[in-house]
Protein backbone atom coordinates (compact mmCIF):
# COMPACT_ATOMS: atom_id res chain seq x y z
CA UNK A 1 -4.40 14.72 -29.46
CA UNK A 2 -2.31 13.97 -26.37
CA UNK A 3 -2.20 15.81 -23.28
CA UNK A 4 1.40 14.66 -21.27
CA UNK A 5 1.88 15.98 -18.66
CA UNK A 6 10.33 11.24 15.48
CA UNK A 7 10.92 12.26 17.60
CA UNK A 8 9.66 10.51 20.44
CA UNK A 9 6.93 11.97 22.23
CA UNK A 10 7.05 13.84 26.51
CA UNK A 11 4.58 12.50 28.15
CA UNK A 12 2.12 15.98 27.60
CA UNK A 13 2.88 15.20 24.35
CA UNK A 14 1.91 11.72 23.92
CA UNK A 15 -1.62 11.98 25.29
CA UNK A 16 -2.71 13.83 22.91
CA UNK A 17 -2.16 12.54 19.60
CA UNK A 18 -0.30 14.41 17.15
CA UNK A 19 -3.24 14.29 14.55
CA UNK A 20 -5.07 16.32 17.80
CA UNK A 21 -2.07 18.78 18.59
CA UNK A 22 -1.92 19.84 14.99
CA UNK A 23 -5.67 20.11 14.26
CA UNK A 24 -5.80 22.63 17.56
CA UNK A 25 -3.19 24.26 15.82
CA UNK A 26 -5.15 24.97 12.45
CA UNK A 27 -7.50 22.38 11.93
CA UNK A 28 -8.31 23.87 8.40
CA UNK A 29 -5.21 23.62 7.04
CA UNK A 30 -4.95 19.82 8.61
CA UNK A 31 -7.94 19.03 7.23
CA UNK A 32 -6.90 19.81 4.18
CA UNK A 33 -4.02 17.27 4.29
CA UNK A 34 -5.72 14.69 5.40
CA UNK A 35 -8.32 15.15 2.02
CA UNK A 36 -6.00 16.02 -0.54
CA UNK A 37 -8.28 15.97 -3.24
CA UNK A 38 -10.88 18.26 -1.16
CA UNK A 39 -7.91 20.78 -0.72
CA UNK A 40 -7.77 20.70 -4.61
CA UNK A 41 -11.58 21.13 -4.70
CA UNK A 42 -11.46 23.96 -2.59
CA UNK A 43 -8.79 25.94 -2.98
CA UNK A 44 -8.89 25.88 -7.20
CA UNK A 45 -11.87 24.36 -8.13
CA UNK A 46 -14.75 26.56 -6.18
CA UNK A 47 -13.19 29.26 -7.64
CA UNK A 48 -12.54 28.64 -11.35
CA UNK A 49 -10.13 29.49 -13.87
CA UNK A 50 -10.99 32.16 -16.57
CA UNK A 51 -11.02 30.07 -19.64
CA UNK A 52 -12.98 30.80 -22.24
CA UNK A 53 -15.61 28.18 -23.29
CA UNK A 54 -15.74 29.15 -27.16
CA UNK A 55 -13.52 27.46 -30.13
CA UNK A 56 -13.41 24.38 -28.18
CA UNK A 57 -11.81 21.70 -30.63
CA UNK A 58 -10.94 18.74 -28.30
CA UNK A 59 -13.97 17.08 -26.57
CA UNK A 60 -12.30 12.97 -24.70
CA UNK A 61 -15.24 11.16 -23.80
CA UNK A 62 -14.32 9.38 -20.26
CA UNK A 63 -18.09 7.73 -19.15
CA UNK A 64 -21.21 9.17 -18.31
CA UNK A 65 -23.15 9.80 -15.18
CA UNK A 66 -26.88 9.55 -15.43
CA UNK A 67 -26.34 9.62 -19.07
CA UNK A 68 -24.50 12.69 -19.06
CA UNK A 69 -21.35 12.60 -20.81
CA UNK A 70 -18.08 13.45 -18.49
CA UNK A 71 -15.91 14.80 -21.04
CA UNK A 72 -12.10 16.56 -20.59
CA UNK A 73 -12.80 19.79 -22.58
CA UNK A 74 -9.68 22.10 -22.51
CA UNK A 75 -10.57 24.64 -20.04
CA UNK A 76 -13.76 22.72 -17.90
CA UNK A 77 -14.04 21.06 -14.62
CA UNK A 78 -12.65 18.37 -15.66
CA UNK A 79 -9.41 19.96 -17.13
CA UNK A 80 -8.98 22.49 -14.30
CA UNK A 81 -8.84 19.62 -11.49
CA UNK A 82 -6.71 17.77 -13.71
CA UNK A 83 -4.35 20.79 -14.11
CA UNK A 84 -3.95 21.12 -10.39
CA UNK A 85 -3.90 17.80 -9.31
CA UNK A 86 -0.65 17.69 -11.87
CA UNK A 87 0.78 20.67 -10.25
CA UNK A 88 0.16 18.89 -6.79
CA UNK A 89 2.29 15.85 -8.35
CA UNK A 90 4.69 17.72 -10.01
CA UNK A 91 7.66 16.93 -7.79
CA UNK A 92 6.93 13.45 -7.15
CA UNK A 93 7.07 12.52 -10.75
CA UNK A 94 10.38 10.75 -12.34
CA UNK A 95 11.17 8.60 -15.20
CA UNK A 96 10.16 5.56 -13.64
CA UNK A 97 6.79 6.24 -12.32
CA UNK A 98 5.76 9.11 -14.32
CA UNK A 99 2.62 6.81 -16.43
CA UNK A 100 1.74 5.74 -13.18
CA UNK A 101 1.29 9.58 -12.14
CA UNK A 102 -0.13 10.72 -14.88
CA UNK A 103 -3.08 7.65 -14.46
CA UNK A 104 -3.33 9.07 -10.99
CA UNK A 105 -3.60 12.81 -11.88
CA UNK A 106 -6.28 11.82 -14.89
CA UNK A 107 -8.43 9.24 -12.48
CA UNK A 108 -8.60 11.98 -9.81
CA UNK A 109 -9.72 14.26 -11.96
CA UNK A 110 -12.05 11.96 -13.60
CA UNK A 111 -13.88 11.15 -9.88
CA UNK A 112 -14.24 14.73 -9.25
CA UNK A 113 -15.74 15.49 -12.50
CA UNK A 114 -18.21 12.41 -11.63
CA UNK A 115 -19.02 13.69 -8.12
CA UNK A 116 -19.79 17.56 -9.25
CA UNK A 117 -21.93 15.97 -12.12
CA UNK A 118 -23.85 13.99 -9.56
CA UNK A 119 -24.12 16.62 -7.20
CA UNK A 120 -25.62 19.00 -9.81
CA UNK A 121 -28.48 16.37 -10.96
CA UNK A 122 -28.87 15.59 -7.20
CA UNK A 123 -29.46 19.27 -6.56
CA UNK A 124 -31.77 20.08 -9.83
CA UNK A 125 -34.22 17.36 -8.16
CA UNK A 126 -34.74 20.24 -5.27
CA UNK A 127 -35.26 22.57 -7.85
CA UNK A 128 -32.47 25.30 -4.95
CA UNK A 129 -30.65 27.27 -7.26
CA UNK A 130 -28.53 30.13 -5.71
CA UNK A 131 -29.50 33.96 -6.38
CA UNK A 132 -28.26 35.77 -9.28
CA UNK A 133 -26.85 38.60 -6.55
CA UNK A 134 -24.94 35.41 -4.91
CA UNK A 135 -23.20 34.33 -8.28
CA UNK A 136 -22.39 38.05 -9.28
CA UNK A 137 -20.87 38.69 -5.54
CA UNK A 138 -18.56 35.40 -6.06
CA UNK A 139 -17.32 36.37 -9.37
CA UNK A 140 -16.34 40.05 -9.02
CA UNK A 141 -14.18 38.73 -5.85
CA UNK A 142 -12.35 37.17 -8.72
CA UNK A 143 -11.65 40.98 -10.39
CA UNK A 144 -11.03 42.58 -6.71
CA UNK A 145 -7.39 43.90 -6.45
CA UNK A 146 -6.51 45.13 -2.92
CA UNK A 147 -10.29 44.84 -1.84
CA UNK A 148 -11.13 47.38 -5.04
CA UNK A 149 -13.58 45.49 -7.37
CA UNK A 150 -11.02 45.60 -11.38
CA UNK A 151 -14.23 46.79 -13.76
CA UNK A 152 -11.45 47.44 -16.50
CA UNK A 153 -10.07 43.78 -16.16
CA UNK A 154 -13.57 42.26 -16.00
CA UNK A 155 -14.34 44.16 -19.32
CA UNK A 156 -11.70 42.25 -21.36
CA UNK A 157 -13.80 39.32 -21.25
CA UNK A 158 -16.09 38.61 -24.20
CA UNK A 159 -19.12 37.82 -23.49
CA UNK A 160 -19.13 34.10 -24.12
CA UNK A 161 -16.29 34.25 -21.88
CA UNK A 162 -17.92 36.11 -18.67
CA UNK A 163 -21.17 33.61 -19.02
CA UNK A 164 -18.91 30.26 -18.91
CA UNK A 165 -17.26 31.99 -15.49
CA UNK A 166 -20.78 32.92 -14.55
CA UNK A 167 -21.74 29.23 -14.99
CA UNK A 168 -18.81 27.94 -13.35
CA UNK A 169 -18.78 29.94 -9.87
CA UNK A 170 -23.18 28.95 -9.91
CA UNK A 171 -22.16 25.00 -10.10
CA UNK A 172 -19.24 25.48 -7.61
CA UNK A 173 -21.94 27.29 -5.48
CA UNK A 174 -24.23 24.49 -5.78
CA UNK A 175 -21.74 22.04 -4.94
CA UNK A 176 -20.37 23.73 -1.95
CA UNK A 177 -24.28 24.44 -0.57
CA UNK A 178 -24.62 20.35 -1.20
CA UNK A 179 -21.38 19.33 0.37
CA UNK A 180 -22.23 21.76 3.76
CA UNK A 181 -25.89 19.88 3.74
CA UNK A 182 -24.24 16.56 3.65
CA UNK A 183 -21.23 17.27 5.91
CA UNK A 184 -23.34 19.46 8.53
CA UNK A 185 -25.71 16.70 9.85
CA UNK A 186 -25.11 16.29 13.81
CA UNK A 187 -24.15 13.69 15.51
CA UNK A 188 -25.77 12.30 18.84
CA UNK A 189 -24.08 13.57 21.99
CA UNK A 190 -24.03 9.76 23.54
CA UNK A 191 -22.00 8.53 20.37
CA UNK A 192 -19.69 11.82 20.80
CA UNK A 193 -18.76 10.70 24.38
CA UNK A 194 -18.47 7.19 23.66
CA UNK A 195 -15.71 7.47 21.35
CA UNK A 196 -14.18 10.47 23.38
CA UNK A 197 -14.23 7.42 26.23
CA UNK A 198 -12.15 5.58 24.08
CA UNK A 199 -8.97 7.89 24.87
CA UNK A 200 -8.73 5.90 28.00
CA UNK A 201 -6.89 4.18 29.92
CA UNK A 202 -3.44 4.54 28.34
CA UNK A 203 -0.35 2.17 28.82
CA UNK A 204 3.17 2.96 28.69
CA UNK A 205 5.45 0.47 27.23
CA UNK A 206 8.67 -1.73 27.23
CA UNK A 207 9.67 -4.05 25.08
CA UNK A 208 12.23 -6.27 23.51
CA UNK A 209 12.34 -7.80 19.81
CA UNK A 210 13.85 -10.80 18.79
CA UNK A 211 13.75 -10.57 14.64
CA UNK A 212 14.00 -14.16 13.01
CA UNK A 213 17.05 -13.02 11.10
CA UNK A 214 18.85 -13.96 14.61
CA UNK A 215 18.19 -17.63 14.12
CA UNK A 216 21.60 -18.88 14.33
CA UNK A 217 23.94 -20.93 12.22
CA UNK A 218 24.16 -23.63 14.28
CA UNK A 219 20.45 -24.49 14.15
CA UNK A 220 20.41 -24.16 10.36
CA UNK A 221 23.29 -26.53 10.02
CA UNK A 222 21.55 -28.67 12.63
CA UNK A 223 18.55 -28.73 10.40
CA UNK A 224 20.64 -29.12 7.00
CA UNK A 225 22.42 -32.11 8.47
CA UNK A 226 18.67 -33.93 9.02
CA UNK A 227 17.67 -32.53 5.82
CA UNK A 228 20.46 -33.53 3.56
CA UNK A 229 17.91 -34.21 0.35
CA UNK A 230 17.14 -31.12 0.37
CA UNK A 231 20.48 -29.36 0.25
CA UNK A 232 22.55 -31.60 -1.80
CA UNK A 233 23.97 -29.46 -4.56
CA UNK A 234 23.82 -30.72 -8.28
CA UNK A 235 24.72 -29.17 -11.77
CA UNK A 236 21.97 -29.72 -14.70
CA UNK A 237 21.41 -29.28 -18.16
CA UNK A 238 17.88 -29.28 -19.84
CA UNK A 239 16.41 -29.06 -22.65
CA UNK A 240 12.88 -28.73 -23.42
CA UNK A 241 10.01 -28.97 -25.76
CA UNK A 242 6.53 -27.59 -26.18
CA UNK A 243 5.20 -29.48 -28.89
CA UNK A 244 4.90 -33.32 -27.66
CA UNK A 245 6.50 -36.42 -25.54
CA UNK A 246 7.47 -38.27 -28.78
CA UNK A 247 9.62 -35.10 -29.99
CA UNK A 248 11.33 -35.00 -26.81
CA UNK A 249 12.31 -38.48 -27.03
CA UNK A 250 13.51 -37.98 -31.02
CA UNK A 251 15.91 -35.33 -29.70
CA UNK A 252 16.94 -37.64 -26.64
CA UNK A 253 17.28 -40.27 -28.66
CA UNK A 254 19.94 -38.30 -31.21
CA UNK A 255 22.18 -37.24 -28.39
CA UNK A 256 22.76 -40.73 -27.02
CA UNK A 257 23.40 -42.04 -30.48
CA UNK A 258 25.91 -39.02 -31.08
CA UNK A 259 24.14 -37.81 -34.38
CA UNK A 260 24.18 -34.23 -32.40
CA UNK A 261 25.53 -33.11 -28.70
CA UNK A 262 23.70 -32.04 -26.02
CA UNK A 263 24.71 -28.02 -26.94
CA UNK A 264 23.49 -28.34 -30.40
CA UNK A 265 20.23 -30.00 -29.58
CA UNK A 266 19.47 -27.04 -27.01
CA UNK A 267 20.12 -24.13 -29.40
CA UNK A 268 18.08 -25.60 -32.23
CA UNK A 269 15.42 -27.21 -30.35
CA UNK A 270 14.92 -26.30 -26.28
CA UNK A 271 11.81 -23.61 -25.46
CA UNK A 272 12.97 -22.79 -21.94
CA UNK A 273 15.43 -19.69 -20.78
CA UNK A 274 18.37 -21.97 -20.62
CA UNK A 275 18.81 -22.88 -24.18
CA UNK A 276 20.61 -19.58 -24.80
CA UNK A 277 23.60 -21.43 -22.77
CA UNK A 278 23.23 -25.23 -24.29
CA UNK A 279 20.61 -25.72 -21.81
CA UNK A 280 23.08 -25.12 -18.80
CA UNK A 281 20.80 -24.51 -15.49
CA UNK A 282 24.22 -23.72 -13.03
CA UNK A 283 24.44 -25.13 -9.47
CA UNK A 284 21.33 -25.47 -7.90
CA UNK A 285 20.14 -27.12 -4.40
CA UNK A 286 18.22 -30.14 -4.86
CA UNK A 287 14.92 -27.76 -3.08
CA UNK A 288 15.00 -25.49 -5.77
CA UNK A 289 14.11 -27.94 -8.38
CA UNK A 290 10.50 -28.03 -7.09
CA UNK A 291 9.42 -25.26 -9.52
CA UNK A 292 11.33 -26.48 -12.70
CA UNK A 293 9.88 -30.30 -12.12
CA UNK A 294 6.70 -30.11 -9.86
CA UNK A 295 6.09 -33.40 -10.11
CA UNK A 296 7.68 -35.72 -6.87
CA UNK A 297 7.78 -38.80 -8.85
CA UNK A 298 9.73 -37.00 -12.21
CA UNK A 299 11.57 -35.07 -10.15
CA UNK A 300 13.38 -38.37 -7.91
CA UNK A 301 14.56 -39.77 -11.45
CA UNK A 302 16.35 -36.72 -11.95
CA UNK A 303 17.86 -35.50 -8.85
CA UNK A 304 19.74 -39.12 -8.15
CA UNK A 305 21.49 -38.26 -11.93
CA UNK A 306 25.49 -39.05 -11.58
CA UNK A 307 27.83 -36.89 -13.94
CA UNK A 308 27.43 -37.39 -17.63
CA UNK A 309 24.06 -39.38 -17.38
CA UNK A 310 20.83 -38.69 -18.99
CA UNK A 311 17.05 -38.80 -17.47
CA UNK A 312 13.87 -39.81 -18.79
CA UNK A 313 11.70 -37.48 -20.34
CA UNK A 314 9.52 -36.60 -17.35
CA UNK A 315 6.75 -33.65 -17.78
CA UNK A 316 7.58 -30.39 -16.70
CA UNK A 317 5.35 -27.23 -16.65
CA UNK A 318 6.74 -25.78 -20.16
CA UNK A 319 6.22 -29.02 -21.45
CA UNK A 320 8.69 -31.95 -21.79
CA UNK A 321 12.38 -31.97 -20.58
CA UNK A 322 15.13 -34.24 -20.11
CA UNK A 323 18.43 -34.03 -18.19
CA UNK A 324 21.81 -34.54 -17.99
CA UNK A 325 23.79 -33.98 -15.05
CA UNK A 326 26.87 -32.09 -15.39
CA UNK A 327 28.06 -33.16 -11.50
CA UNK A 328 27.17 -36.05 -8.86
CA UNK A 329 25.45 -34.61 -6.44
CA UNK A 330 28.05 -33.63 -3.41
CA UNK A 331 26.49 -32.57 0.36
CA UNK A 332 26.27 -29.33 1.19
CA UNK A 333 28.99 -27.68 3.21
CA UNK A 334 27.55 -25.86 6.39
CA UNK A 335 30.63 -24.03 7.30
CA UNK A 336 30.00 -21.93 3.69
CA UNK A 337 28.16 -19.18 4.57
CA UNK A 338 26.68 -18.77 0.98
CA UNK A 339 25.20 -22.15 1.92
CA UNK A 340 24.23 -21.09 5.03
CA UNK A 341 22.32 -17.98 3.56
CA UNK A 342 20.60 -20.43 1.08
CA UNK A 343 19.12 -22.86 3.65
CA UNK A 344 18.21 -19.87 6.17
CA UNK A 345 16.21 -18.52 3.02
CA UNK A 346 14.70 -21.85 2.22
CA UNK A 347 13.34 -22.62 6.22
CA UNK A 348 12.34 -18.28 6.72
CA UNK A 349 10.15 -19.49 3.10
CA UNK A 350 8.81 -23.10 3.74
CA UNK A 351 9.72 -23.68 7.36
CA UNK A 352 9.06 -20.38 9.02
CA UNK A 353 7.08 -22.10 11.97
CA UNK A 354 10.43 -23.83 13.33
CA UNK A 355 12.25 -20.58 13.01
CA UNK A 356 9.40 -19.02 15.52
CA UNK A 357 9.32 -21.93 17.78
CA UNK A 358 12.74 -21.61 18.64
CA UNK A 359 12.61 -17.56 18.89
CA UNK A 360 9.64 -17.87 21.13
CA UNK A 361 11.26 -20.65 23.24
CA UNK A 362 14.33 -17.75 23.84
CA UNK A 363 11.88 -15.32 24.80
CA UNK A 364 10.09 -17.81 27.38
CA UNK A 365 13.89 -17.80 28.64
CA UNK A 366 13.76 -14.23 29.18
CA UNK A 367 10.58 -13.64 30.12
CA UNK A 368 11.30 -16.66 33.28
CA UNK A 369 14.48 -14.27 34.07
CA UNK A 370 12.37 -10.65 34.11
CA UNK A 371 10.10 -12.55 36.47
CA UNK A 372 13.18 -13.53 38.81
CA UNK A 373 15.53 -10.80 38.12
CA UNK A 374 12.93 -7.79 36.58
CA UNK A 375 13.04 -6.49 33.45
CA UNK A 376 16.16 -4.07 32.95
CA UNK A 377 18.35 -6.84 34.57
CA UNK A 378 17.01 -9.71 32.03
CA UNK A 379 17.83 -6.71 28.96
CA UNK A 380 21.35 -6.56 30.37
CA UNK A 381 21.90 -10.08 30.93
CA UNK A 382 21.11 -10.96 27.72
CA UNK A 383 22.60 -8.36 25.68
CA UNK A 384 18.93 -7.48 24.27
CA UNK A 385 18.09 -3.59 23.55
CA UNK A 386 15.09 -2.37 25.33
CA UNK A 387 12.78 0.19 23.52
CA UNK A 388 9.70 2.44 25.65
CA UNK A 389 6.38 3.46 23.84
CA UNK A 390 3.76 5.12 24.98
CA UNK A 391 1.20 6.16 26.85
CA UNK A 392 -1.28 5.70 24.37
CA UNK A 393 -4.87 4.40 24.09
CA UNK A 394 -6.37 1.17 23.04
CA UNK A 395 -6.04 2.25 19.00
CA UNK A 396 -6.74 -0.67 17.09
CA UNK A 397 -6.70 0.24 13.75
CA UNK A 398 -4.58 3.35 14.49
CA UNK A 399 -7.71 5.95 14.20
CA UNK A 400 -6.05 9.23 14.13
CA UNK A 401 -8.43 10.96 16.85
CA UNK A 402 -5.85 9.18 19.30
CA UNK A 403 -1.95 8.74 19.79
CA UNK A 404 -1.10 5.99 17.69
CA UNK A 405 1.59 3.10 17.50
CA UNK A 406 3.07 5.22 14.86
CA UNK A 407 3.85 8.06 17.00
CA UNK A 408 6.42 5.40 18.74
CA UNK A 409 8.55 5.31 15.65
CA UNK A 410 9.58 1.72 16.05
CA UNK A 411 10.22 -0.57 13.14
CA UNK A 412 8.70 -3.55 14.72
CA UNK A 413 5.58 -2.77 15.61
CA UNK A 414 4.48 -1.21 12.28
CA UNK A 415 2.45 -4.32 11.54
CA UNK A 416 0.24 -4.28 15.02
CA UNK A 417 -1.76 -1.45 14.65
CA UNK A 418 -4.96 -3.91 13.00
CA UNK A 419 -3.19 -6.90 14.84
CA UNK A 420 -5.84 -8.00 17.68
CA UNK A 421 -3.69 -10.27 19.35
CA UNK A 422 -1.15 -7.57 19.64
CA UNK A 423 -3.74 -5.38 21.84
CA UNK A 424 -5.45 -7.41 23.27
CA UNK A 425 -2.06 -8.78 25.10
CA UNK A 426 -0.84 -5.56 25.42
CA UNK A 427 -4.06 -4.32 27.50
CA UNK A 428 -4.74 -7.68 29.38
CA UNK A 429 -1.46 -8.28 30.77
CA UNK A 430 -1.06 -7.31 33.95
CA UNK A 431 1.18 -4.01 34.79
CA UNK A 432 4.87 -4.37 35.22
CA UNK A 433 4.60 -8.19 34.04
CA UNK A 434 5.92 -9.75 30.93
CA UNK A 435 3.34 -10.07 28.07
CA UNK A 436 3.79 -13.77 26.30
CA UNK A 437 5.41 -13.95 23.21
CA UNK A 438 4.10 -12.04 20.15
CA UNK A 439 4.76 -12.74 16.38
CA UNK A 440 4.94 -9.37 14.63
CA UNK A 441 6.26 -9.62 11.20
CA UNK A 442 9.58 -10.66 11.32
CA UNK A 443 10.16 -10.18 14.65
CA UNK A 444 8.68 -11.90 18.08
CA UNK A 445 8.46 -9.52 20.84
CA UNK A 446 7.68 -9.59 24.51
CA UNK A 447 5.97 -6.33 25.80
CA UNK A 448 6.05 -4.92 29.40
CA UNK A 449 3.50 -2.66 30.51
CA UNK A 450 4.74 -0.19 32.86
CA UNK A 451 2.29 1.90 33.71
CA UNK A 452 -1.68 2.45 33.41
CA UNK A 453 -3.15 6.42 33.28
CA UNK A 454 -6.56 7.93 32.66
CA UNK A 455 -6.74 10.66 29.32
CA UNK A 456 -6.44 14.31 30.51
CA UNK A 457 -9.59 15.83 30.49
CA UNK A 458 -8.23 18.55 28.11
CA UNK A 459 -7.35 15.61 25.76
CA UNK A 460 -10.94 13.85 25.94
CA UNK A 461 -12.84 17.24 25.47
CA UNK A 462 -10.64 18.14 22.30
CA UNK A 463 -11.95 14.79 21.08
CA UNK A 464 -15.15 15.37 21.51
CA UNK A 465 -14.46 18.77 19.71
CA UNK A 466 -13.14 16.77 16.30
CA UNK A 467 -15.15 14.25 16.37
CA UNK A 468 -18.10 16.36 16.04
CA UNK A 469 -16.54 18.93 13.59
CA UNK A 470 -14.24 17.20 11.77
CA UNK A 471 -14.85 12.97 12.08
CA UNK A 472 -18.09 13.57 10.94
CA UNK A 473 -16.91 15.70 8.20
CA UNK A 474 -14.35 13.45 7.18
CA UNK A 475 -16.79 10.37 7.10
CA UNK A 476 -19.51 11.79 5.22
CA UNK A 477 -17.18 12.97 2.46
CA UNK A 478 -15.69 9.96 1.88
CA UNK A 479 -19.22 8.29 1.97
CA UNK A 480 -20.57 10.88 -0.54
CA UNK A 481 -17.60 10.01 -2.72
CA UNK A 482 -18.00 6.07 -2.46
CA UNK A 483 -21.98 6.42 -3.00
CA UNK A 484 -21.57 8.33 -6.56
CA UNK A 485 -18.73 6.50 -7.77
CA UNK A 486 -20.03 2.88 -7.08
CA UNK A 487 -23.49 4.15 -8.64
CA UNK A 488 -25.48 2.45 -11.31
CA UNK A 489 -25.88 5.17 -12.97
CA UNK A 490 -22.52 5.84 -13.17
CA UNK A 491 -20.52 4.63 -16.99
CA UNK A 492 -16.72 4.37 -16.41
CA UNK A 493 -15.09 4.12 -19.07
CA UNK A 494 -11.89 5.67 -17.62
CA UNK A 495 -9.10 3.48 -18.36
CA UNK A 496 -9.91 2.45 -21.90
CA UNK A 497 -9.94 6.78 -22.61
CA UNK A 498 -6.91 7.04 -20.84
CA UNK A 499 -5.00 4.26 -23.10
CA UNK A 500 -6.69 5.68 -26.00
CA UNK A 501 -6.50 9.63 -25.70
CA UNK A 502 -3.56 9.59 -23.20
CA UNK A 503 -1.08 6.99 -22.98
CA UNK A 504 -1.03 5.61 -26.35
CA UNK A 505 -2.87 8.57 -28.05
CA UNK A 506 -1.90 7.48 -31.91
């Protein structure tokens, strides 16, 4: 059976980061989208569906945990998370990525049905157990309708029904007394104010970006013109063969002698994508014959080829191939700007290095006129565009406890938050100074640190605050999740159930 299923911050504003502003503002709902899966767990699963356990008929075995089977049962755990984390998905699920959801939906399910397992044998080691008046209180707040306790309602059930509820709400106690162990451990006070430290100083910033798409024609035709092996143009045919040298040269032979053409040969006999059009391979530059003949030595017999003649057969990595060449090979012309795009493509992919040189080298120019003229001046006088950041923290990583290069909202610097060159500059340099040139993804940037400020002390002391409620919280979870599911006593045999009982069911 198958189951388918910026705005730019003020400066109040950007001391305190906005992961801060919005957990003062209702840290428990924040929490809860930070840990998706723990807002599933706690505001479905602790309190579980009605289903009733009997006349069960499908029973998908997905691993074990301490030899104890995690199964999807209509109506369990297992199903209930999975139900809800589908839900969650619902509207993020098209046509296109739907078996990826569905994988998603299942494996989350799956690791949640691994962790309360866990937790349960962890627990029955203490031999704690919570009260019979504790699980009887949790389950009639499931029958209370406008604070009045539904005795009618709850009667309905059978009584195979009311124990698999009773069972339910006594595991989801159990995991919930487990999880507030775990997660309520304190933290030293020294630790707390180191990392509130951490919120200062801040910087403010200006910078410019020079992106390596500005390289300009003139340099690529400058580098074509000393590179003209590379971007001669030539048309080629091919054909090619899997099976051995010898049959390669049969078939070579036969065209020159005229018992077939060239066309012929390639529909009956070529193995490569071209044969479909007598082995026709278009225009190409002579670079982007490195893939189809690896080889430096096969590939200078062919590339030389003059219209109408034939090459060796040279080895090629389908096989063996020979060519003819439908043109002689003509120069590239520079003042195309098809052929310009090709060659800026070929140096941003094999010759990126010369590309940065000569961006840096532009920046050096600018950065020599901020120090004469000052920065604004050397933006105007070279028709750059100045963008401001800031003040924020040294965040490497981007830890949400302070404001982060995201907050900025600017393109290129969404590569520096790990990027320890990019901080370290941007701290070291010295205030209203250029920074040297930086290489940020696609762009090389010179930053100018305007000013330096200490944290407010509101802003450290709400720090503290999360870091002590909510870092530690958020740490231990995840640790609690990565110690279970990387056990060895864990058996996952997730994704061979989900191809078998879900994807391809039949």
């Amino acid at each position: 059976m198958a189951f388918k299923g910026k705005k730019q911050p003020g400066r109040h504003e950007a001391e305190e980061s906005e992961f801060i502003r919005r957990f003062k503002t209702n840290p428990f709902i924040f929490v809860g989208t930070i840990i998706i899966l723990i807002i599933v767990v706690v505001a479905f699963v602790l309190v579980p569906a009605i289903v009733p356990e009997a006349g069960r008929t499908v029973e998908l075995n997905f691993g074990a945990y301490n030899k104890i089977p995690i199964n999807y049962v209509p109506g369990n755990y297992f199903a209930q998370v999975r139900e809800n984390l589908a839900r969650y998905r619902q509207n993020t699920t098209n046509e296109t990525n739907s078996i990826q959801v569905s994988m998603e939906v299942w494996r989350g399910a799956f690791e949640e049905a691994v962790i309360r397992t866990a937790v349960l044998e962890e627990v029955k080691l203490t031999g704690y157990t919570p009260s019979q008046e504790q699980v009887d209180k949790e389950v009639a707040e499931q029958f209370r309708v406008d604070g009045v306790f539904d005795a009618a309602r709850y009667r309905q059930l059978d009584q195979s029904t009311r124990m698999s509820l009773w069972r339910g709400v006594r595991d989801s106690l159990i995991e919930r007394r487990y999880r507030e162990d775990v997660t309520g451990l304190r933290i030293p006070s020294k630790e707390t104010e180191f990392i509130a430290a951490m919120a200062s100083p801040q910087r403010s910033f200006d910078l410019i970006a020079l992106p390596l798409s500005s390289y300009p024609d003139s340099e690529i035709a400058v580098y074509a013109a000393g590179h003209q092996d590379l971007f001669r143009f030539t048309h080629l045919s091919r054909i090619t063969v899997s099976s051995s040298e010898a049959e390669a040269r049969t078939i070579l032979t036969s065209i020159q002698d005229g018992t077939t053409t060239f066309e012929e040969a390639a529909g009956i006999h070529s193995q490569d994508g071209y044969a479909d059009r007598g082995g026709d391979m278009g225009l190409k530059m002579i670079y982007e014959l490195t893939s189809e003949i690896p080889d430096a030595e096969a590939r200078n017999t062919v590339t030389p080829l003059r219209e109408g003649e034939y090459s060796p057969v040279v080895k090629v990595p389908a096989g063996w191939a020979f060519f003819r060449a439908e043109v002689t090979p003509y120069p590239a012309d520079t003042a195309d700007s098809g052929v310009i795009s090709k060659i800026r493509s070929y140096l941003l992919d094999q010759e990126r290095g010369r590309v940065e040189d000569w961006l840096i080298a532009q920046a050096e120019t600018f950065i020599a006129l901020v120090n004469e003229e000052g920065f604004d001046a050397a933006v105007e006088a070279r028709d750059l565009t100045k963008q401001s950041f800031g003040p924020l923290p040294l965040n490497y990583g981007g830890v949400d406890l302070f404001s982060s290069l995201r907050s900025a909202g600017i393109q290129e610097l969404v590569s520096a938050d790990s990027n320890e060159n990019f901080w370290r500059t941007a701290f070291s340099t010295t205030l209203e100074t250029p920074s040297i040139p930086l290489v940020l993804g696609n762009n090389v940037v010179v930053l100018y640190p305007k000013e330096e400020i200490p944290a407010e002390e509101s802003a450290v002391e709400t720090v503290k605050s999360i870091y002590s409620s909510y870092w530690l919280s958020y740490n231990a979870e995840m640790g609690l999740r990565s110690y279970f599911l990387r056990s060895g006593k864990l058996e996952d045999r997730f994704f061979d159930a989900f191809y078998k009982f879900v994807y391809n069911p039949f």
